[in-house]
PDB file of N, CA and C in Angstrom:
ATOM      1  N   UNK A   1       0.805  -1.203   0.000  1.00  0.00           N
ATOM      2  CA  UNK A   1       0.000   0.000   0.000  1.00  0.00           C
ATOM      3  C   UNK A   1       0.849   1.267   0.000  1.00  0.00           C
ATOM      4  N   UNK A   2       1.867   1.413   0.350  1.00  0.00           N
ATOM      5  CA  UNK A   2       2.612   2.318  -0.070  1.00  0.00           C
ATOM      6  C   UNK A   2       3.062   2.936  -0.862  1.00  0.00           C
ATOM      7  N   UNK A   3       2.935   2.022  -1.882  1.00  0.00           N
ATOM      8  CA  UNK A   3       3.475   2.244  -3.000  1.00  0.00           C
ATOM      9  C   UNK A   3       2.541   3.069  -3.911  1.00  0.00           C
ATOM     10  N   UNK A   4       1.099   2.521  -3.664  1.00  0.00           N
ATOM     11  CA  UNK A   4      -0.229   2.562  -4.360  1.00  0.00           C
ATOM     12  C   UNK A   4      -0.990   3.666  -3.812  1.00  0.00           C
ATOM     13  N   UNK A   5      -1.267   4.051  -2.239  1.00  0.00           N
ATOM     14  CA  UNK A   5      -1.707   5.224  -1.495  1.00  0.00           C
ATOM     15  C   UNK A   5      -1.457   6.352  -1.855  1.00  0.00           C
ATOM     16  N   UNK A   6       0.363   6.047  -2.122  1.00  0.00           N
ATOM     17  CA  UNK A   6       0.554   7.902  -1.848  1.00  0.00           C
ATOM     18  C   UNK A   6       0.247   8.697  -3.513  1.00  0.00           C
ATOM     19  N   UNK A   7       0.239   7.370  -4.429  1.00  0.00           N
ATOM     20  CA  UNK A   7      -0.331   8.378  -5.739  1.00  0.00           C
ATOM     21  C   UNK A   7      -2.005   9.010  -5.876  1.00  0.00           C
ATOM     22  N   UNK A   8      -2.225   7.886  -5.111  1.00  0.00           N
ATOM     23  CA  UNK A   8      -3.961   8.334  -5.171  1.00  0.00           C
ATOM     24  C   UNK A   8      -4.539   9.521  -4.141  1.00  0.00           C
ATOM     25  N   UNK A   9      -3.586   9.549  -2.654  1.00  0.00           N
ATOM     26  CA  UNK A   9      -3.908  10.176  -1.798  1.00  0.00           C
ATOM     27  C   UNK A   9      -3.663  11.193  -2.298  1.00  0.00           C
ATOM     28  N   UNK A  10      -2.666  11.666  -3.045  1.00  0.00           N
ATOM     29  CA  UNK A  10      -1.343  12.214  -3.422  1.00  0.00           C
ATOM     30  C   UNK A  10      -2.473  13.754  -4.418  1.00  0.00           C
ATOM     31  N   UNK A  11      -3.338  13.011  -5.292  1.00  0.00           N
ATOM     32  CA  UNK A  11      -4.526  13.701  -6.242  1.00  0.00           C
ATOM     33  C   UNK A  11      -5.575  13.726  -5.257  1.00  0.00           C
ATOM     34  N   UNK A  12      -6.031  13.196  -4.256  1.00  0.00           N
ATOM     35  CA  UNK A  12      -7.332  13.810  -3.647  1.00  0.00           C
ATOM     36  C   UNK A  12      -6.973  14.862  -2.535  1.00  0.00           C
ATOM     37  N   UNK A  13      -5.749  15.364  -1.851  1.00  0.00           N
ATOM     38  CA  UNK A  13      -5.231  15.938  -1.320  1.00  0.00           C
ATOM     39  C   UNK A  13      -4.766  17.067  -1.830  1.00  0.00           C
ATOM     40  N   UNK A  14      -4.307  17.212  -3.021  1.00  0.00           N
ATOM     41  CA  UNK A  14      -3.332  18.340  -3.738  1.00  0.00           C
ATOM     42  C   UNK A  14      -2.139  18.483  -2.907  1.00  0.00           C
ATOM     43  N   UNK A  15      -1.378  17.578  -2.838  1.00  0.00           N
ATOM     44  CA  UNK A  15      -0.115  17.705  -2.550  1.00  0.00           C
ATOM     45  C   UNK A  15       1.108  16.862  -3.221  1.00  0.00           C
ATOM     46  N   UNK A  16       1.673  16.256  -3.189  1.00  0.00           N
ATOM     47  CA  UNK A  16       2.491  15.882  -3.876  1.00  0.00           C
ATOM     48  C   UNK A  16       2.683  14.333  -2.980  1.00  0.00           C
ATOM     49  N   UNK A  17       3.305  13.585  -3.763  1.00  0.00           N
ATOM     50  CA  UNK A  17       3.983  11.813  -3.322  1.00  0.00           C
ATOM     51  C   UNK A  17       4.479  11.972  -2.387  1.00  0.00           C
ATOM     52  N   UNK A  18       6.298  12.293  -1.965  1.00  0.00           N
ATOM     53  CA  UNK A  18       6.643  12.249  -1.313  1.00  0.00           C
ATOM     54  C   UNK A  18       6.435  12.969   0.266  1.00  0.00           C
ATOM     55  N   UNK A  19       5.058  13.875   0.111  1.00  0.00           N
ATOM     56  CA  UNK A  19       4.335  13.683   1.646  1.00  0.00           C
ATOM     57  C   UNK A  19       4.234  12.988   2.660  1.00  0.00           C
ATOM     58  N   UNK A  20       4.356  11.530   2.068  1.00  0.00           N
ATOM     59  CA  UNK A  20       3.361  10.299   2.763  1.00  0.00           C
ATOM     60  C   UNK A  20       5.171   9.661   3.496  1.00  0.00           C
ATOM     61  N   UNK A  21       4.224   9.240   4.395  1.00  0.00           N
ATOM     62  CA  UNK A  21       5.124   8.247   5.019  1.00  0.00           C
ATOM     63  C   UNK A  21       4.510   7.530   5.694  1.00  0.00           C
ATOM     64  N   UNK A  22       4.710   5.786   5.916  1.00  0.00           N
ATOM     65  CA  UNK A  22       3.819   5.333   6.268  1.00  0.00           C
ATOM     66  C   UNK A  22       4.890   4.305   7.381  1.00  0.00           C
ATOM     67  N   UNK A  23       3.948   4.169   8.506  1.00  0.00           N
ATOM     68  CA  UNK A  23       4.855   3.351   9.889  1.00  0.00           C
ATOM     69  C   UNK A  23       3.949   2.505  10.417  1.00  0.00           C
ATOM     70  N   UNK A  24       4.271   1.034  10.284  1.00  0.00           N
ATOM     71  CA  UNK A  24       3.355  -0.176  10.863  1.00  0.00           C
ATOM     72  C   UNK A  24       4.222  -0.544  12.217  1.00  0.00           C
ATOM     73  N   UNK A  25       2.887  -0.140  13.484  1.00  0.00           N
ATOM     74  CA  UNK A  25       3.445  -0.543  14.560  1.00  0.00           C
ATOM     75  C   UNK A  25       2.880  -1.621  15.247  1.00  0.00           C
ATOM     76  N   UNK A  26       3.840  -2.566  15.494  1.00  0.00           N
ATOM     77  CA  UNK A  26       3.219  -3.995  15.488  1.00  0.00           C
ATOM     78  C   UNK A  26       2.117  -3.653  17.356  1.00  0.00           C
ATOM     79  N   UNK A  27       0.724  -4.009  17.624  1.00  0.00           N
ATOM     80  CA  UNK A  27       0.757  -3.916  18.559  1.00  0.00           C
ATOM     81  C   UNK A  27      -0.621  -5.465  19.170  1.00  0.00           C
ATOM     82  N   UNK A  28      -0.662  -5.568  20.603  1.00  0.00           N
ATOM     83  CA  UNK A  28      -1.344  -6.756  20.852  1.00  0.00           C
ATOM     84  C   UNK A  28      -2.782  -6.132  21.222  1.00  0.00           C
ATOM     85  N   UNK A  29      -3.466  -6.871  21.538  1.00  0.00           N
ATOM     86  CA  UNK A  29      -4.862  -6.171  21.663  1.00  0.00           C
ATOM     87  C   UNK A  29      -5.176  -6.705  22.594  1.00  0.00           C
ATOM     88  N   UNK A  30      -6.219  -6.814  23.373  1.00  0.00           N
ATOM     89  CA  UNK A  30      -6.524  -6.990  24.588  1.00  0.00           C
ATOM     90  C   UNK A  30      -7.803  -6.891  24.869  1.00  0.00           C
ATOM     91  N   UNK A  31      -8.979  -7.814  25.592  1.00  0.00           N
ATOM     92  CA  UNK A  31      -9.973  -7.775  26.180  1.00  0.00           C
ATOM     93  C   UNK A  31     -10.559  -8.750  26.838  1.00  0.00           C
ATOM     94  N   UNK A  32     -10.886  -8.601  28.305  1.00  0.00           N
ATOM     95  CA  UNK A  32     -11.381  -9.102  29.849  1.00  0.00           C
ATOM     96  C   UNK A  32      -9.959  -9.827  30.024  1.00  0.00           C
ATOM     97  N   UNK A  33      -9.033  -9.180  29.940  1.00  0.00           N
ATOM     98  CA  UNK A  33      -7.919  -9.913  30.267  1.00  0.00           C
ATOM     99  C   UNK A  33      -6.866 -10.746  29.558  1.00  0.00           C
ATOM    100  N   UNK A  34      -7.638 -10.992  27.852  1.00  0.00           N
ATOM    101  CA  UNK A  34      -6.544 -11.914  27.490  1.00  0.00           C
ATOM    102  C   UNK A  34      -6.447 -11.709  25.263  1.00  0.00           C
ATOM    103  N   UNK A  35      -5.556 -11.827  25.577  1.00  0.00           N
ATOM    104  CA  UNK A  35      -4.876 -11.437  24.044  1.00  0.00           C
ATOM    105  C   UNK A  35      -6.123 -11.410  23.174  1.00  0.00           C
ATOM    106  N   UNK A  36      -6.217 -10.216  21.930  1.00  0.00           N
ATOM    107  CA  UNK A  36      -7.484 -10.703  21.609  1.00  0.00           C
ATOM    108  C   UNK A  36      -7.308  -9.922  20.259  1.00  0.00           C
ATOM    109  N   UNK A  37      -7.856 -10.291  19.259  1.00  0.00           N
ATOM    110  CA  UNK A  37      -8.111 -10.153  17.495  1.00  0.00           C
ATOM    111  C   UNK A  37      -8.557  -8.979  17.227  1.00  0.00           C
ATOM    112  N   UNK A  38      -8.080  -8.043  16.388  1.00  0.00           N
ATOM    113  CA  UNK A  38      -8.648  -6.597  16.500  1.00  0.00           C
ATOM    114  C   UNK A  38      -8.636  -6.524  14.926  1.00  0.00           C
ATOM    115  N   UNK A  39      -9.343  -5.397  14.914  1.00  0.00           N
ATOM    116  CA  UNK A  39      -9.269  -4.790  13.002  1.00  0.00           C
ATOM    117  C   UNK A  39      -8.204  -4.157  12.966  1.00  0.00           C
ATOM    118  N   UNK A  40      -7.953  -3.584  12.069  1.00  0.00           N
ATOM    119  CA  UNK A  40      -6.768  -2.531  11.742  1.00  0.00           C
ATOM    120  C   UNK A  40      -7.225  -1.292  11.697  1.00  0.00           C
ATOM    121  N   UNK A  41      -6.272  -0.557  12.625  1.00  0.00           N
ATOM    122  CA  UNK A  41      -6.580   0.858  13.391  1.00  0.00           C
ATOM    123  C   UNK A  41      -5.186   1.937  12.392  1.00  0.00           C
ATOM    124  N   UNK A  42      -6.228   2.887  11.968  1.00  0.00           N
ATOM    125  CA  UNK A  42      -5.279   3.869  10.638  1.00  0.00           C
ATOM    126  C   UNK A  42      -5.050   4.624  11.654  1.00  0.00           C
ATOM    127  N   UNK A  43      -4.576   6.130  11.731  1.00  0.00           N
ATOM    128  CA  UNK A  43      -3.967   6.865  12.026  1.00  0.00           C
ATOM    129  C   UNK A  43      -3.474   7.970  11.105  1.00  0.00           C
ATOM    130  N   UNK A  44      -3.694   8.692  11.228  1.00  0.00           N
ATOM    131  CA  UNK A  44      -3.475   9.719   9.800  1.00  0.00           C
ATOM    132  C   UNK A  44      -3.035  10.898  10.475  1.00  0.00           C
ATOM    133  N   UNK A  45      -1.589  11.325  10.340  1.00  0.00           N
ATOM    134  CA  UNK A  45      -1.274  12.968  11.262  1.00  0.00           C
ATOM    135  C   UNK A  45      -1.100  13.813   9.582  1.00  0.00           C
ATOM    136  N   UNK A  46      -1.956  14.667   9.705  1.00  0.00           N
ATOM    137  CA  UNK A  46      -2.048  15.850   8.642  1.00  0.00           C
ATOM    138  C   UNK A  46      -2.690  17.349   9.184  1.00  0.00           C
ATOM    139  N   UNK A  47      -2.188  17.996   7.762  1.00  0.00           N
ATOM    140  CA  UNK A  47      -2.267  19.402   7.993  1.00  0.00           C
ATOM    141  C   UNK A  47      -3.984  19.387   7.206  1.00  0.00           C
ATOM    142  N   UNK A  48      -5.169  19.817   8.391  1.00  0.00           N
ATOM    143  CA  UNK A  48      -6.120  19.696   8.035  1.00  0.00           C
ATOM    144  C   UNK A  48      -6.679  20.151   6.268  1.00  0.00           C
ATOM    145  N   UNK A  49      -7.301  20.030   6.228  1.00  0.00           N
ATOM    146  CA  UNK A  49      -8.547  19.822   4.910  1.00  0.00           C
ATOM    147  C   UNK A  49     -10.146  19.494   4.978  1.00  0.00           C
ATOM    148  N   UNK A  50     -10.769  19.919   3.512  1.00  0.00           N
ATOM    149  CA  UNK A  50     -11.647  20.030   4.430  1.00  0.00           C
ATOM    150  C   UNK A  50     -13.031  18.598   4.681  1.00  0.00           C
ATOM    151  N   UNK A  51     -13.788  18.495   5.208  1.00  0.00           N
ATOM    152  CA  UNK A  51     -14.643  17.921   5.527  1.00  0.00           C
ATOM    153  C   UNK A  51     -14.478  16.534   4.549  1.00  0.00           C
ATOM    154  N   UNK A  52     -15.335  17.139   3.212  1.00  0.00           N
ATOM    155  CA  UNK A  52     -15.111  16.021   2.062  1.00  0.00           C
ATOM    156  C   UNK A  52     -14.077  15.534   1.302  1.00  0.00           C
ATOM    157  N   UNK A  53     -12.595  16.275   1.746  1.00  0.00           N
ATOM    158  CA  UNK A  53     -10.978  15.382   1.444  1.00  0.00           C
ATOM    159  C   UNK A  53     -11.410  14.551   2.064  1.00  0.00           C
ATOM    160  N   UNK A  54     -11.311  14.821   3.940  1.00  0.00           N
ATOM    161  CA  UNK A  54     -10.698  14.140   4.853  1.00  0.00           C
ATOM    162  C   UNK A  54     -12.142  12.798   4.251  1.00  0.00           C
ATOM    163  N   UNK A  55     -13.241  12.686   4.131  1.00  0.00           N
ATOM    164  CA  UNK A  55     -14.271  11.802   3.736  1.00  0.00           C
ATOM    165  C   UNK A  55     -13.831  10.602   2.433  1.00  0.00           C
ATOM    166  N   UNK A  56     -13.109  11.600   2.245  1.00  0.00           N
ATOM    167  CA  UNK A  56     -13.052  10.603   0.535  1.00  0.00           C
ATOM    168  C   UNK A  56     -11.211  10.368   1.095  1.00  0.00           C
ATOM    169  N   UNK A  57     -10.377  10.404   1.284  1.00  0.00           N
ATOM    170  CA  UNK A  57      -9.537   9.668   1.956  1.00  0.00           C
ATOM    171  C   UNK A  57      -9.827   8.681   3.036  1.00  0.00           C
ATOM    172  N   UNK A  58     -10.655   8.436   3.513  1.00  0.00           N
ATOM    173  CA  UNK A  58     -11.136   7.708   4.964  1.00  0.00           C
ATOM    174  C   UNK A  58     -11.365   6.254   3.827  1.00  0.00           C
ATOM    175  N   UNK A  59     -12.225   7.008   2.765  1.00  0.00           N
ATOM    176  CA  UNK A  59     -13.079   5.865   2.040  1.00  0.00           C
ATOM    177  C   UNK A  59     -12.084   5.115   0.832  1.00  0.00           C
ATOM    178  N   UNK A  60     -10.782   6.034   0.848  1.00  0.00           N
ATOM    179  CA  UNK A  60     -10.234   5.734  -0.195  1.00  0.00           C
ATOM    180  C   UNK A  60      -9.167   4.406   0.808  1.00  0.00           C
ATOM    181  N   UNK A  61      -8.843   4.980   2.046  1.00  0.00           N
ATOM    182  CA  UNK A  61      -7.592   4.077   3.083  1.00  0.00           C
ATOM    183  C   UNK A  61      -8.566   2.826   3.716  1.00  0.00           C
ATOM    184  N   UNK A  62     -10.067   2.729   3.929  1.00  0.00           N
ATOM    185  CA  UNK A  62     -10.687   1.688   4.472  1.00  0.00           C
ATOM    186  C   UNK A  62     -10.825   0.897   3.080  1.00  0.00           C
ATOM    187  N   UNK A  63     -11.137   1.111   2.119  1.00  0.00           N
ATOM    188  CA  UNK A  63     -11.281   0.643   1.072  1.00  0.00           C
ATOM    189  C   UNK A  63      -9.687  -0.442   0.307  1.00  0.00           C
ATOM    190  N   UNK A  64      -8.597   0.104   0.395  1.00  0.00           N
ATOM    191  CA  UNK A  64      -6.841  -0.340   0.241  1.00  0.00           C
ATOM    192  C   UNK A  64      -7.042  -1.499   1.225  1.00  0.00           C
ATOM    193  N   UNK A  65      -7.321  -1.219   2.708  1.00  0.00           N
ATOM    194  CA  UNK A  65      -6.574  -2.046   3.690  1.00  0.00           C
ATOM    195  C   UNK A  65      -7.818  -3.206   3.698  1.00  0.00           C
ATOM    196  N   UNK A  66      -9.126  -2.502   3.578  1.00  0.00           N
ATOM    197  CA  UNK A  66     -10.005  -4.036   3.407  1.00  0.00           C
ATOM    198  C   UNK A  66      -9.091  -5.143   1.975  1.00  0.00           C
ATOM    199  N   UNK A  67      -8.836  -4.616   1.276  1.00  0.00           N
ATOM    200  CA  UNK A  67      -8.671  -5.178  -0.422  1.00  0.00           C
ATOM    201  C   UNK A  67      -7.277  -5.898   0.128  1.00  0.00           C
ATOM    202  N   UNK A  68      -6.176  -5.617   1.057  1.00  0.00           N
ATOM    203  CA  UNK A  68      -4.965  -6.554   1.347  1.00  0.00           C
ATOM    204  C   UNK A  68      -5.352  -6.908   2.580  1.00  0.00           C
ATOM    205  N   UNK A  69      -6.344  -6.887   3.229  1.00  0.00           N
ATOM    206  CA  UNK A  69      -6.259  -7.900   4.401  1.00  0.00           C
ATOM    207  C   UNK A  69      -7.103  -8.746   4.965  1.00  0.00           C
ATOM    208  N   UNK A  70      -8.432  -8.608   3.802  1.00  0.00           N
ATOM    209  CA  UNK A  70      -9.456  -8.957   3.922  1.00  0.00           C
ATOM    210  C   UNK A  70     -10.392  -9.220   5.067  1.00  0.00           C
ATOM    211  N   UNK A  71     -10.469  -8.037   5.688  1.00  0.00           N
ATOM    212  CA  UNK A  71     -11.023  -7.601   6.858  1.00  0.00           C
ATOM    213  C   UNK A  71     -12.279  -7.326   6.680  1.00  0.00           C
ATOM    214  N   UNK A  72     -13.124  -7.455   8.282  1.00  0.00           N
ATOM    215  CA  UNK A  72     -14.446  -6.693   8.055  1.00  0.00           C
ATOM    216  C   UNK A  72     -14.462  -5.312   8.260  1.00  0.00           C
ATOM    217  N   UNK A  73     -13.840  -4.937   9.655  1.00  0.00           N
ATOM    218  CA  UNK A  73     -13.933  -3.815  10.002  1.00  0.00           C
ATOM    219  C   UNK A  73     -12.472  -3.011   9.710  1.00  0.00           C
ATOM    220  N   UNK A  74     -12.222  -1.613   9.745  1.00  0.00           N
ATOM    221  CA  UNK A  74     -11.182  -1.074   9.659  1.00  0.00           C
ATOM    222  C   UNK A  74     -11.600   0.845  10.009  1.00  0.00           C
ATOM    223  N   UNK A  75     -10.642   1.010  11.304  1.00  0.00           N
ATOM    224  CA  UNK A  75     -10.798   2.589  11.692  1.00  0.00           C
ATOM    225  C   UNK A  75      -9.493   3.663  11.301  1.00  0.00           C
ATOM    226  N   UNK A  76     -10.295   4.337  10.613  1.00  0.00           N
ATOM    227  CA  UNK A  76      -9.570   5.414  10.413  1.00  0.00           C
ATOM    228  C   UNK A  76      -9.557   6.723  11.081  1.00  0.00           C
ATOM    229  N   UNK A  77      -8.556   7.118  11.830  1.00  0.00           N
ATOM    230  CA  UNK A  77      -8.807   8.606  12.370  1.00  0.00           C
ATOM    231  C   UNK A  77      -7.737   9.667  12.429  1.00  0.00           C
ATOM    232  N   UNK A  78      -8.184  10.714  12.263  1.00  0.00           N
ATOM    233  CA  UNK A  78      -7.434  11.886  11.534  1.00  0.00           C
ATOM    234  C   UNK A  78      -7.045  12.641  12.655  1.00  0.00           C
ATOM    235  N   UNK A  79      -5.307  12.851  12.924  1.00  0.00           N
ATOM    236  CA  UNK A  79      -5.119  13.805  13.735  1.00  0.00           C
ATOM    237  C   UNK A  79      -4.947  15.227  12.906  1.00  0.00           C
ATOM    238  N   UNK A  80      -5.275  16.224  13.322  1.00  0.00           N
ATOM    239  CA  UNK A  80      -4.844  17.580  12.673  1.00  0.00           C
ATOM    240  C   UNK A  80      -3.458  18.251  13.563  1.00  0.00           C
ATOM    241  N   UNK A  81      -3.042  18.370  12.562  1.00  0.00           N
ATOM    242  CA  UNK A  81      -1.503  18.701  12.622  1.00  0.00           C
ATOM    243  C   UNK A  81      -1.662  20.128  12.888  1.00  0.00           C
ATOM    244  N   UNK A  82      -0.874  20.856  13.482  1.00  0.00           N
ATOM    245  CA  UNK A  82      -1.200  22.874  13.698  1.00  0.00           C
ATOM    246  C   UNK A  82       0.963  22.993  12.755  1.00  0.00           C
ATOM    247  N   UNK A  83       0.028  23.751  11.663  1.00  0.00           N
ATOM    248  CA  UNK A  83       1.294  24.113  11.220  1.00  0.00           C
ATOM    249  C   UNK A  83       2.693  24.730  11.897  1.00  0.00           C
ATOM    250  N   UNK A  84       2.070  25.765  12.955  1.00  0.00           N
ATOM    251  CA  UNK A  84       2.963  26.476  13.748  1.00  0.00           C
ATOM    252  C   UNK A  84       3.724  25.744  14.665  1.00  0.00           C
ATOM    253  N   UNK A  85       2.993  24.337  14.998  1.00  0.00           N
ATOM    254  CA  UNK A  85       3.366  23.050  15.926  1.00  0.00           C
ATOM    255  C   UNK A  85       4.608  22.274  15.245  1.00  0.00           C
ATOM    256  N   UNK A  86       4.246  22.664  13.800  1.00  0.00           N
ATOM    257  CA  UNK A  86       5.213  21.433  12.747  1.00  0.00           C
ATOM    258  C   UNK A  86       5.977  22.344  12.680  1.00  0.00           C
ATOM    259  N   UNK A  87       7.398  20.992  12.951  1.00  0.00           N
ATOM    260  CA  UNK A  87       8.710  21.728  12.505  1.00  0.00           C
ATOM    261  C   UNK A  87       9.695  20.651  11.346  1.00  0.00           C
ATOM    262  N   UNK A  88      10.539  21.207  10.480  1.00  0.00           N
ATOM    263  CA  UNK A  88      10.362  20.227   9.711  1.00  0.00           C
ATOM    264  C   UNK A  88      12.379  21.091   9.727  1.00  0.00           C
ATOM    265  N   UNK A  89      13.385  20.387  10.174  1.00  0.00           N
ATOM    266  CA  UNK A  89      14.735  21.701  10.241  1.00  0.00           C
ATOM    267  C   UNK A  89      14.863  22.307  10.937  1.00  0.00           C
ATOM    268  N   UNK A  90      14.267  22.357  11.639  1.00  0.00           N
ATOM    269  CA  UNK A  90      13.630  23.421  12.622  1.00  0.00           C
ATOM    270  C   UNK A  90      13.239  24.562  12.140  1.00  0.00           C
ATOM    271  N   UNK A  91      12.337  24.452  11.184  1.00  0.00           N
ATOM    272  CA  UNK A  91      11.422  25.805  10.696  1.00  0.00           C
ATOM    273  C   UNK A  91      10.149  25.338  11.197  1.00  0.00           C
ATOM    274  N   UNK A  92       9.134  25.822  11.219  1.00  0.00           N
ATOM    275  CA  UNK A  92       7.991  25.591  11.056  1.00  0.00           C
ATOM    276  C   UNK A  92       7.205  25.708  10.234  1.00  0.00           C
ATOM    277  N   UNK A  93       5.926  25.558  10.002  1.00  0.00           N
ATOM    278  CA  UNK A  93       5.320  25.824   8.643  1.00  0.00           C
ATOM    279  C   UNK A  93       5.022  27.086   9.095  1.00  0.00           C
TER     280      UNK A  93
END
């Protein structure tokens, strides 16, 4: 999906490819106490957009990760990034 995301995200966003970076963190799940089977939980840190990007990316990343992992469920959720927060060199946006 990496390979394939960041061109598509890449046009519903207006930004460019090398934006994207993507980090799989292996983690265990847990419930009443004992190891337990979860969906796959997205995570998205960006510099907001509006309503119907962030909609049609949700539908475009649940849609990828159902198609390679053949899942039922899959959550996506959007942190908003504060430009003045981002430092990228130590500049900020």
């Amino acid at each position: 999906m990496s390979s394939e995301l960041p061109k598509i995200l890449a046009d519903e966003m207006n930004t460019s490819e090398d934006n994207f970076t993507f980090e799989a963190v292996s983690t265990q799940f847990f419930a009443k106490g004992k190891p337990d089977a979860s969906y796959p939980f997205i995570e998205v840190l960006w510099f907001a957009r509006s309503q119907e990007v962030q909609n049609r990316c949700a539908e475009i990343i649940t849609a990828k990760v159902k198609e390679a992992m053949k899942c039922d469920d899959v959550v996506v959720v959007f942190q908003v990034l504060e430009k003045t927060a981002y430092y990228e060199n130590g500049t900020h946006f």
